[in-house]
PDB file of N, CA and C in Angstrom:
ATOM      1  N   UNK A   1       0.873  -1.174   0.000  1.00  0.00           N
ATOM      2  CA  UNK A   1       0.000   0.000   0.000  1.00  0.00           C
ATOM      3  C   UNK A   1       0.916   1.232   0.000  1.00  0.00           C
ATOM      4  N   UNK A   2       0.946   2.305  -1.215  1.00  0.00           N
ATOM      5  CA  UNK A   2       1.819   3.132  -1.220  1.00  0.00           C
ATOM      6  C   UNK A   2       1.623   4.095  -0.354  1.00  0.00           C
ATOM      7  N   UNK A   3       0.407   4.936  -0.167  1.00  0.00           N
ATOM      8  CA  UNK A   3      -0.151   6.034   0.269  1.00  0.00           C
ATOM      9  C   UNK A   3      -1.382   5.745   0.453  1.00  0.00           C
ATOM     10  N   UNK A   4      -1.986   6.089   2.217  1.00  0.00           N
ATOM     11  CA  UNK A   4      -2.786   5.564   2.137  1.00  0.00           C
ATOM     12  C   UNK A   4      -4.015   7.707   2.723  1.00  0.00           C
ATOM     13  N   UNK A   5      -4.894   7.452   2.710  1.00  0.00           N
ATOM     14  CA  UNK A   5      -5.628   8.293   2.728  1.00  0.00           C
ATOM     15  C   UNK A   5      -7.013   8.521   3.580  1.00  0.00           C
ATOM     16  N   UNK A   6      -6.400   9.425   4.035  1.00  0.00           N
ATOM     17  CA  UNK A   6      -7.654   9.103   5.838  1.00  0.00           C
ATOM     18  C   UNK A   6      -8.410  10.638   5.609  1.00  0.00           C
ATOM     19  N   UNK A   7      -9.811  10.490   5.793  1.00  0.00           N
ATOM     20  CA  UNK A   7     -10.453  11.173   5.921  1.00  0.00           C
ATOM     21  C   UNK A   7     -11.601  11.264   7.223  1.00  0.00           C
ATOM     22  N   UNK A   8     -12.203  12.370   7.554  1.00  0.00           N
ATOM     23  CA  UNK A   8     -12.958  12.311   8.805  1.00  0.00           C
ATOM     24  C   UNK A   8     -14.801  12.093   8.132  1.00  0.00           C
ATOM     25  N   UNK A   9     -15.435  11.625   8.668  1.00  0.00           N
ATOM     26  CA  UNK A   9     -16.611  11.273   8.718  1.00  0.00           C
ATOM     27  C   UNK A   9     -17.424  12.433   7.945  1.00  0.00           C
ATOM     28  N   UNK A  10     -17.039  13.721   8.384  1.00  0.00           N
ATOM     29  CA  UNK A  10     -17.969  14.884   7.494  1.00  0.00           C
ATOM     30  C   UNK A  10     -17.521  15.015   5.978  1.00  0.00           C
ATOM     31  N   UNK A  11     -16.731  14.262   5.320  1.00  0.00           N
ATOM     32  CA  UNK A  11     -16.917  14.460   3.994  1.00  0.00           C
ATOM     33  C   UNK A  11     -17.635  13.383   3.913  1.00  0.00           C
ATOM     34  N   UNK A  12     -18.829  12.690   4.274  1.00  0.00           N
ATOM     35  CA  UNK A  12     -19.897  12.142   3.857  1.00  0.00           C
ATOM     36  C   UNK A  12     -19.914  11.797   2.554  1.00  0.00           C
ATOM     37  N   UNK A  13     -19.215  10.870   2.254  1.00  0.00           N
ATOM     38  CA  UNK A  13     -18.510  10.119   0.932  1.00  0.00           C
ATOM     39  C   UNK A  13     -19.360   8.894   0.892  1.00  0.00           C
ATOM     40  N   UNK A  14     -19.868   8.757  -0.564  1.00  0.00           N
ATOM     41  CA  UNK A  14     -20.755   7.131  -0.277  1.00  0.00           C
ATOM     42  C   UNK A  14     -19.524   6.035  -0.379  1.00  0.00           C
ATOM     43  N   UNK A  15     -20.514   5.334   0.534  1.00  0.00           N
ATOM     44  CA  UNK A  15     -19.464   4.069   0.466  1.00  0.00           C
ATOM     45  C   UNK A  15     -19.106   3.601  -0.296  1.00  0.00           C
ATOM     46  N   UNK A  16     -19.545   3.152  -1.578  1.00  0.00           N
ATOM     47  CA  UNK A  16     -18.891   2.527  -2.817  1.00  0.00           C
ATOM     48  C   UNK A  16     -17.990   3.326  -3.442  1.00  0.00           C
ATOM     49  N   UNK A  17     -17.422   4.642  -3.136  1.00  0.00           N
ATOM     50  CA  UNK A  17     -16.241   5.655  -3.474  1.00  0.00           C
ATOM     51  C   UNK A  17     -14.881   5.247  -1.747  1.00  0.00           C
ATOM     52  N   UNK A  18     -15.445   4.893  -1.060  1.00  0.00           N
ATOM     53  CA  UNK A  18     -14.496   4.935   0.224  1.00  0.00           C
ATOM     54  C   UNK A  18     -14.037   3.646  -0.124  1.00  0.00           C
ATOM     55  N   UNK A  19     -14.845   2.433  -0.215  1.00  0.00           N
ATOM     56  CA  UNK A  19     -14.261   1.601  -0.740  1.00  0.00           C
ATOM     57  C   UNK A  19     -13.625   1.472  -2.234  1.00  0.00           C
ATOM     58  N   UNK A  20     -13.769   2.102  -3.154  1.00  0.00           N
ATOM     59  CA  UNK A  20     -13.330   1.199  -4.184  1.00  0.00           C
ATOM     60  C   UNK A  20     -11.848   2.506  -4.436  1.00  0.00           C
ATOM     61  N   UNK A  21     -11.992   3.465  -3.032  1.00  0.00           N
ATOM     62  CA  UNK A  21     -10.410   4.231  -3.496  1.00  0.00           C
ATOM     63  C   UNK A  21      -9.817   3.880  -2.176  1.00  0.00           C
ATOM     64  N   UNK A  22     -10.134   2.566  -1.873  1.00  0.00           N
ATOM     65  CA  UNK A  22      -9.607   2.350  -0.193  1.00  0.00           C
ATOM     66  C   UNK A  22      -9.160   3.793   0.691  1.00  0.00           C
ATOM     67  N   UNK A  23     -10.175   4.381   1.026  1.00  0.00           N
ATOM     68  CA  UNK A  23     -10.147   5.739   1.990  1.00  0.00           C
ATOM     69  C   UNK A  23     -10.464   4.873   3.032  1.00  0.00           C
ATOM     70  N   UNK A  24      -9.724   5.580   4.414  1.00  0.00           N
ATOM     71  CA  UNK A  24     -10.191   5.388   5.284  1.00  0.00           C
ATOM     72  C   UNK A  24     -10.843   6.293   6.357  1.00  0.00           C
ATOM     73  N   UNK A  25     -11.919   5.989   6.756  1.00  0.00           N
ATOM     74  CA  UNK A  25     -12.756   7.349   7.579  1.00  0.00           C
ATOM     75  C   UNK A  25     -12.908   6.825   9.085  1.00  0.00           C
ATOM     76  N   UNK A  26     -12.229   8.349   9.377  1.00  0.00           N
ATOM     77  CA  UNK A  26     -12.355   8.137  11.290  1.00  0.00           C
ATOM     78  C   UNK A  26     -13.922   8.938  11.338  1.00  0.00           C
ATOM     79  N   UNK A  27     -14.761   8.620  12.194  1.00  0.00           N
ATOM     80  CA  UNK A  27     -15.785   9.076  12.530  1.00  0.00           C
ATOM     81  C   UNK A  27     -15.638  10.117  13.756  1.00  0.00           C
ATOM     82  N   UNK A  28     -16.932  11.348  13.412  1.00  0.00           N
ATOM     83  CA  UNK A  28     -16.840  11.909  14.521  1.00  0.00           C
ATOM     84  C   UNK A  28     -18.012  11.589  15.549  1.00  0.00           C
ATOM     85  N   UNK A  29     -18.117  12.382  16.461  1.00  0.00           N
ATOM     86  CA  UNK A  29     -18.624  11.801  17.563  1.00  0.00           C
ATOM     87  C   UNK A  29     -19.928  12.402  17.241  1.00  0.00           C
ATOM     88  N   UNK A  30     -20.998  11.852  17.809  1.00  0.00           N
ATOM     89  CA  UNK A  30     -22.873  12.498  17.316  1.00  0.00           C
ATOM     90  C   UNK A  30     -23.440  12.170  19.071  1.00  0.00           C
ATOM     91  N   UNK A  31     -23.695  13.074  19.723  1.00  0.00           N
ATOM     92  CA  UNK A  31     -24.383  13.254  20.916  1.00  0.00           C
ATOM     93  C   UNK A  31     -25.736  13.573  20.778  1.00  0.00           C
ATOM     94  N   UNK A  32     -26.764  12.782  21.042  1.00  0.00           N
ATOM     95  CA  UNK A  32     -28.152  12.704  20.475  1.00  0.00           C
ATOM     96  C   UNK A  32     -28.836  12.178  22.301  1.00  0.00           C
ATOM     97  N   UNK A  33     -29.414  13.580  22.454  1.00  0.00           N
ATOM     98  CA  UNK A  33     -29.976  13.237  23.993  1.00  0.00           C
ATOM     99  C   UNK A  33     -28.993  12.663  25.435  1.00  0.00           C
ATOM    100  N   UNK A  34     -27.811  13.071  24.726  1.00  0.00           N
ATOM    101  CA  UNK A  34     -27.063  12.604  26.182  1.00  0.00           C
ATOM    102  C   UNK A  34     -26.082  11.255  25.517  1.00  0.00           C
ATOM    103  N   UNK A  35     -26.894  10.549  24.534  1.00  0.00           N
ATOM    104  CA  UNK A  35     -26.238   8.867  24.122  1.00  0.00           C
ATOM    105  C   UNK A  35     -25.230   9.221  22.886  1.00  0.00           C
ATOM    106  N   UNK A  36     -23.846   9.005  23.495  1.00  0.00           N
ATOM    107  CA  UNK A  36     -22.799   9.355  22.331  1.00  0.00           C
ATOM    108  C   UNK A  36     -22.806   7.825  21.586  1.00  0.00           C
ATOM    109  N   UNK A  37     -22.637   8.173  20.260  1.00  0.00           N
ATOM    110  CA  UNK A  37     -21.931   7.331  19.299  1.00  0.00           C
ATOM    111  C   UNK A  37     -21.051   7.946  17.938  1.00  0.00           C
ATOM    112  N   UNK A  38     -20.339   6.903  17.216  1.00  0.00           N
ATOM    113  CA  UNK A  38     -19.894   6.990  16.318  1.00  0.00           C
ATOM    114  C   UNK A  38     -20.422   7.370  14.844  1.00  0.00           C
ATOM    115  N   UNK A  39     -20.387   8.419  14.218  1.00  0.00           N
ATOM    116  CA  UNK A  39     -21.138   8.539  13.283  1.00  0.00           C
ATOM    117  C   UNK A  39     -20.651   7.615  11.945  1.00  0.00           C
ATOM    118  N   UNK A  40     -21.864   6.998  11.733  1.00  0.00           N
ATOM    119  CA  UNK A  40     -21.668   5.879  10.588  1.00  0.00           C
ATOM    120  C   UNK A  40     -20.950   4.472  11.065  1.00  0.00           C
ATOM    121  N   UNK A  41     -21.033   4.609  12.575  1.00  0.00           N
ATOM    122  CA  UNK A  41     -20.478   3.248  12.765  1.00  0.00           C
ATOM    123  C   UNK A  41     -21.891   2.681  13.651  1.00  0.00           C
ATOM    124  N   UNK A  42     -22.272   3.858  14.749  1.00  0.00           N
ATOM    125  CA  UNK A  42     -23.454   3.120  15.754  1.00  0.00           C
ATOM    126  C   UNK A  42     -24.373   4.651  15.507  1.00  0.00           C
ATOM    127  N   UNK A  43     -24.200   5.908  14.378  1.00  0.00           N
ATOM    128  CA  UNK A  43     -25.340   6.837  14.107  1.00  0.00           C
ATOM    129  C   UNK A  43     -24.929   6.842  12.760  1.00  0.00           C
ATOM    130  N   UNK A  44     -26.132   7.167  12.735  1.00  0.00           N
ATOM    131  CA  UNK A  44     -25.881   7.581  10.692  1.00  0.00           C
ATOM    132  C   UNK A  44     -26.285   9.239  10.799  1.00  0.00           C
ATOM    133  N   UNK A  45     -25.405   9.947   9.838  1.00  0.00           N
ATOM    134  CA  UNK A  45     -25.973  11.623   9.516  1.00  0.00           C
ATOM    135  C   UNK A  45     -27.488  11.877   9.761  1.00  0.00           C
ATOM    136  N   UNK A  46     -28.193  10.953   8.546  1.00  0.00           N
ATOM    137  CA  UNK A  46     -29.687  10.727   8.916  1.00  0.00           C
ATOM    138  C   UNK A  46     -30.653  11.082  10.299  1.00  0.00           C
ATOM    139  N   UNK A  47     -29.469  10.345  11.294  1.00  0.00           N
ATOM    140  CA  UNK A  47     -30.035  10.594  12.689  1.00  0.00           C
ATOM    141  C   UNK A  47     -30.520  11.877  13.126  1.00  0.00           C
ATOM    142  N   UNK A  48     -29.298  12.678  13.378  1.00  0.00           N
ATOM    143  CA  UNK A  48     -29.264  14.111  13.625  1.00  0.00           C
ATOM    144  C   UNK A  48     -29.998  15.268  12.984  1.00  0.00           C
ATOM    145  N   UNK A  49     -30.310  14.964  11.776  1.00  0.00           N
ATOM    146  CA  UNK A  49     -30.598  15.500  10.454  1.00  0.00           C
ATOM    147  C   UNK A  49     -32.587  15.187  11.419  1.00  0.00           C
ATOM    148  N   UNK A  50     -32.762  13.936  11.341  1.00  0.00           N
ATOM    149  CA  UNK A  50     -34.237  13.677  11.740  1.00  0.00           C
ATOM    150  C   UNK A  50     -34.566  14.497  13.051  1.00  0.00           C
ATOM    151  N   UNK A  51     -33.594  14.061  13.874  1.00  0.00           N
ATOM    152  CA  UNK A  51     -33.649  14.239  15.430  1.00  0.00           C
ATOM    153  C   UNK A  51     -34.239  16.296  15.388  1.00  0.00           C
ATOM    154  N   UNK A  52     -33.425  16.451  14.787  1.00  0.00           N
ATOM    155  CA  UNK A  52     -33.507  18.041  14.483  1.00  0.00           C
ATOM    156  C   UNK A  52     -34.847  18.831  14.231  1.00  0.00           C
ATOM    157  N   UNK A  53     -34.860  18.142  13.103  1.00  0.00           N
ATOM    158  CA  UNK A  53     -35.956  18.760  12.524  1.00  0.00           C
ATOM    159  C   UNK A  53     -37.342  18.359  12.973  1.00  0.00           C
ATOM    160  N   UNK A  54     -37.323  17.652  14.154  1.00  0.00           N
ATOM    161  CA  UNK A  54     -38.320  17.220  14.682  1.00  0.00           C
ATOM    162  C   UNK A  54     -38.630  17.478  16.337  1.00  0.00           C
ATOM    163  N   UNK A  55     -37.058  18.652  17.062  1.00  0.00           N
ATOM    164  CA  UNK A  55     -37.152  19.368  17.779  1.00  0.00           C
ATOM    165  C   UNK A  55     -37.016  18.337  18.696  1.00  0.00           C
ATOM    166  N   UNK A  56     -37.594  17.100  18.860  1.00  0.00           N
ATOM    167  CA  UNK A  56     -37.451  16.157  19.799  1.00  0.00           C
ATOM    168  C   UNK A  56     -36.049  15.410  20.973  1.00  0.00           C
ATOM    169  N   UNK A  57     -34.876  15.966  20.208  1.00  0.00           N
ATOM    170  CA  UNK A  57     -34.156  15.566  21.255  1.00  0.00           C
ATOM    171  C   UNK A  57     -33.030  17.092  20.658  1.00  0.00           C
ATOM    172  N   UNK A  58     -31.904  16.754  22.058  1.00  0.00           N
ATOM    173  CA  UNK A  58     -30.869  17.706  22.138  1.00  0.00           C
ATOM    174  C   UNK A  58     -29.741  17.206  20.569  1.00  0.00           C
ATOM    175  N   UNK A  59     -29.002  17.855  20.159  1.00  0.00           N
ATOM    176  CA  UNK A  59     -28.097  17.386  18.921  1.00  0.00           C
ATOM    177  C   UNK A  59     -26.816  18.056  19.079  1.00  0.00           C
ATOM    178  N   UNK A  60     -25.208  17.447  19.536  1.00  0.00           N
ATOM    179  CA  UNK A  60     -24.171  17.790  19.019  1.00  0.00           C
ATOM    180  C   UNK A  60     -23.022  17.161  18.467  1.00  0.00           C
ATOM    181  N   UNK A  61     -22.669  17.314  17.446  1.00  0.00           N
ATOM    182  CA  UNK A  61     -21.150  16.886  17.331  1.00  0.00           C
ATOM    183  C   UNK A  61     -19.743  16.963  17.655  1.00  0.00           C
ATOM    184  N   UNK A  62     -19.071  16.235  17.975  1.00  0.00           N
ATOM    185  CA  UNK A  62     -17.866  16.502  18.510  1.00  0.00           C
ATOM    186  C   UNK A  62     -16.711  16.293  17.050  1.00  0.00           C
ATOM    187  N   UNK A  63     -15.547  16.793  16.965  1.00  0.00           N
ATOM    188  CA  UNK A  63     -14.723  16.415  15.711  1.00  0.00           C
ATOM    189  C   UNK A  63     -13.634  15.007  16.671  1.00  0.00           C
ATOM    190  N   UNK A  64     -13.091  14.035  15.378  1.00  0.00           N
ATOM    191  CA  UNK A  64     -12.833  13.124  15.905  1.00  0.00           C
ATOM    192  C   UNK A  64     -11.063  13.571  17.324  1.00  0.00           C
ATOM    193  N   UNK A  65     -10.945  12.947  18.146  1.00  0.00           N
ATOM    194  CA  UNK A  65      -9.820  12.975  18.963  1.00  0.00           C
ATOM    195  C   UNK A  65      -8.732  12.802  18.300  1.00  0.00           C
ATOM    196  N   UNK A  66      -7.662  13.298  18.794  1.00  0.00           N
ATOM    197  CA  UNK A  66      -6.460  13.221  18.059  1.00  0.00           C
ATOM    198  C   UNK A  66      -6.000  11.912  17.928  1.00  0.00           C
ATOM    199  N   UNK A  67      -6.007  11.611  18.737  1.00  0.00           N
ATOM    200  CA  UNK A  67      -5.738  10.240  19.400  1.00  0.00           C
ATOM    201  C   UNK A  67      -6.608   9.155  18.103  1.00  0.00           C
ATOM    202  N   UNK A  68      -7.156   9.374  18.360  1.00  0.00           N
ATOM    203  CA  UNK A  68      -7.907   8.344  16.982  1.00  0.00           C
ATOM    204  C   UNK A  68      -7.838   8.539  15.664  1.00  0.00           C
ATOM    205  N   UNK A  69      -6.771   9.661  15.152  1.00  0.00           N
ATOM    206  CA  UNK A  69      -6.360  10.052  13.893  1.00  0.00           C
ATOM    207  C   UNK A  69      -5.090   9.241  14.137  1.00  0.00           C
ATOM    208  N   UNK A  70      -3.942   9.342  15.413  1.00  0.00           N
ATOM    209  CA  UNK A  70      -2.692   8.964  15.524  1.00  0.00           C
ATOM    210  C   UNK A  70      -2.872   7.093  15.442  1.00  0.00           C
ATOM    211  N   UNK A  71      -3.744   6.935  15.983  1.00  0.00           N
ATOM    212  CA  UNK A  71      -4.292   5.137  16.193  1.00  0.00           C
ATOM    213  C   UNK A  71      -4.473   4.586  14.804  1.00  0.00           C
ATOM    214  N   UNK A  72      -5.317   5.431  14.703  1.00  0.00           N
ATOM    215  CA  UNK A  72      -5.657   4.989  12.635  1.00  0.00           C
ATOM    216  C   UNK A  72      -4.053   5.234  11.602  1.00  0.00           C
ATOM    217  N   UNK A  73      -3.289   6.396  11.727  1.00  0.00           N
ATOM    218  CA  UNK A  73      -2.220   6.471  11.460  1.00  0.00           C
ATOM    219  C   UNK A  73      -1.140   5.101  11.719  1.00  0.00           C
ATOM    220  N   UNK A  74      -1.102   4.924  12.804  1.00  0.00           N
ATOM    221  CA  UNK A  74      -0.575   3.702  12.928  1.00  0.00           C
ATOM    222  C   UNK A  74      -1.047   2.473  12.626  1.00  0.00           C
ATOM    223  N   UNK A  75      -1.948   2.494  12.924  1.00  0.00           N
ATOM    224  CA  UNK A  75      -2.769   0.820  11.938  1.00  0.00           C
ATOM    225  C   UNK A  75      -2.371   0.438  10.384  1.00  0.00           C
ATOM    226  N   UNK A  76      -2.268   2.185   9.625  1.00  0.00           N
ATOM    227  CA  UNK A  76      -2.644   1.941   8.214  1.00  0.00           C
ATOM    228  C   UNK A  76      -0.252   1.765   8.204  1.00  0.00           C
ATOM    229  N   UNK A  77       0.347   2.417   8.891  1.00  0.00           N
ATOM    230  CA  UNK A  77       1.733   2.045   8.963  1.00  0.00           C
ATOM    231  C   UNK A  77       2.407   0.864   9.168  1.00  0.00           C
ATOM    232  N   UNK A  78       1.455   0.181  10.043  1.00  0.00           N
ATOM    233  CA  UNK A  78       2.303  -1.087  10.493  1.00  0.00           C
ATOM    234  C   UNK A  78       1.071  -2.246   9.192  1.00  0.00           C
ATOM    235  N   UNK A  79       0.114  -1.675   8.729  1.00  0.00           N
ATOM    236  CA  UNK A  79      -0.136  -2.644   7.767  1.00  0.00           C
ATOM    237  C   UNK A  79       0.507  -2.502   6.355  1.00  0.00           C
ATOM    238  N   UNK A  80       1.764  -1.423   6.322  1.00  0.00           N
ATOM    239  CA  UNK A  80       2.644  -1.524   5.043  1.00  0.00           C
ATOM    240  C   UNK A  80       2.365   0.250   4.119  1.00  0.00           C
ATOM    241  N   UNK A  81       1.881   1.096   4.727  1.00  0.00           N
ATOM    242  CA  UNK A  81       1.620   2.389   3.936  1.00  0.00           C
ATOM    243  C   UNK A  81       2.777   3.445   4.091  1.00  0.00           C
ATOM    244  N   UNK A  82       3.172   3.413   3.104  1.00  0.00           N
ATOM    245  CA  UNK A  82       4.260   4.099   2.641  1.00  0.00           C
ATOM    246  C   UNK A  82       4.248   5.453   3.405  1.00  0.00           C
ATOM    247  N   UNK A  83       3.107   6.258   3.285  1.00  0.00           N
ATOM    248  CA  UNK A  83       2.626   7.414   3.350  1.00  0.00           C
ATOM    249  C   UNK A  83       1.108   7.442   4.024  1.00  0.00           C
ATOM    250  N   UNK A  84       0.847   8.748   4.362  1.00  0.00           N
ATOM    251  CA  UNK A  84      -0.543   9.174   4.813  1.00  0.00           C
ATOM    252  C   UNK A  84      -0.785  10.564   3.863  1.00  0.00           C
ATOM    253  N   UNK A  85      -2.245  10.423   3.755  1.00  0.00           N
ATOM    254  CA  UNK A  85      -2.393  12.015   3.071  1.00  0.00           C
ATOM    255  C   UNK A  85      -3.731  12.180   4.364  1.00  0.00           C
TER     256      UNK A  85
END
């Protein structure tokens, strides 16, 4: 793997482009009434987007931790990537 290419969850890229240019996406965080999750792993955009416009619960996002850019950095290194963009 020459260069590999990490992106964060808000360029909301369809999946059949993340996969077929092997991107990899750290998710950011989606706080929906108090219950954090991962966006696109345990929330989808959808969520927030509904939750909203329907006034019914509280809505924020967090951007992903450094720490989980440096983790992913190293995963995609020790599996052979030349580079990061």
């Amino acid at each position: 793997m020459p260069v590999a290419v990490v992106i964060d969850s808000t360029a909301y890229l369809p999946p059949e482009l993340v996969q077929a240019h092997r991107l990899t996406v750290v998710p950011l965080t989606v706080v929906l009434n108090g219950a954090e999750g991962l966006e696109g792993v345990e929330t989808q955009p959808a969520d927030a987007t509904l939750a909203l416009s329907a006034r019914r619960v509280s809505a924020t996002t967090s951007r992903p931790a450094p720490e989980q850019f440096a983790r992913t950095y190293r995963r995609l290194l020790d599996a052979g990537a030349d580079g990061i963009v």
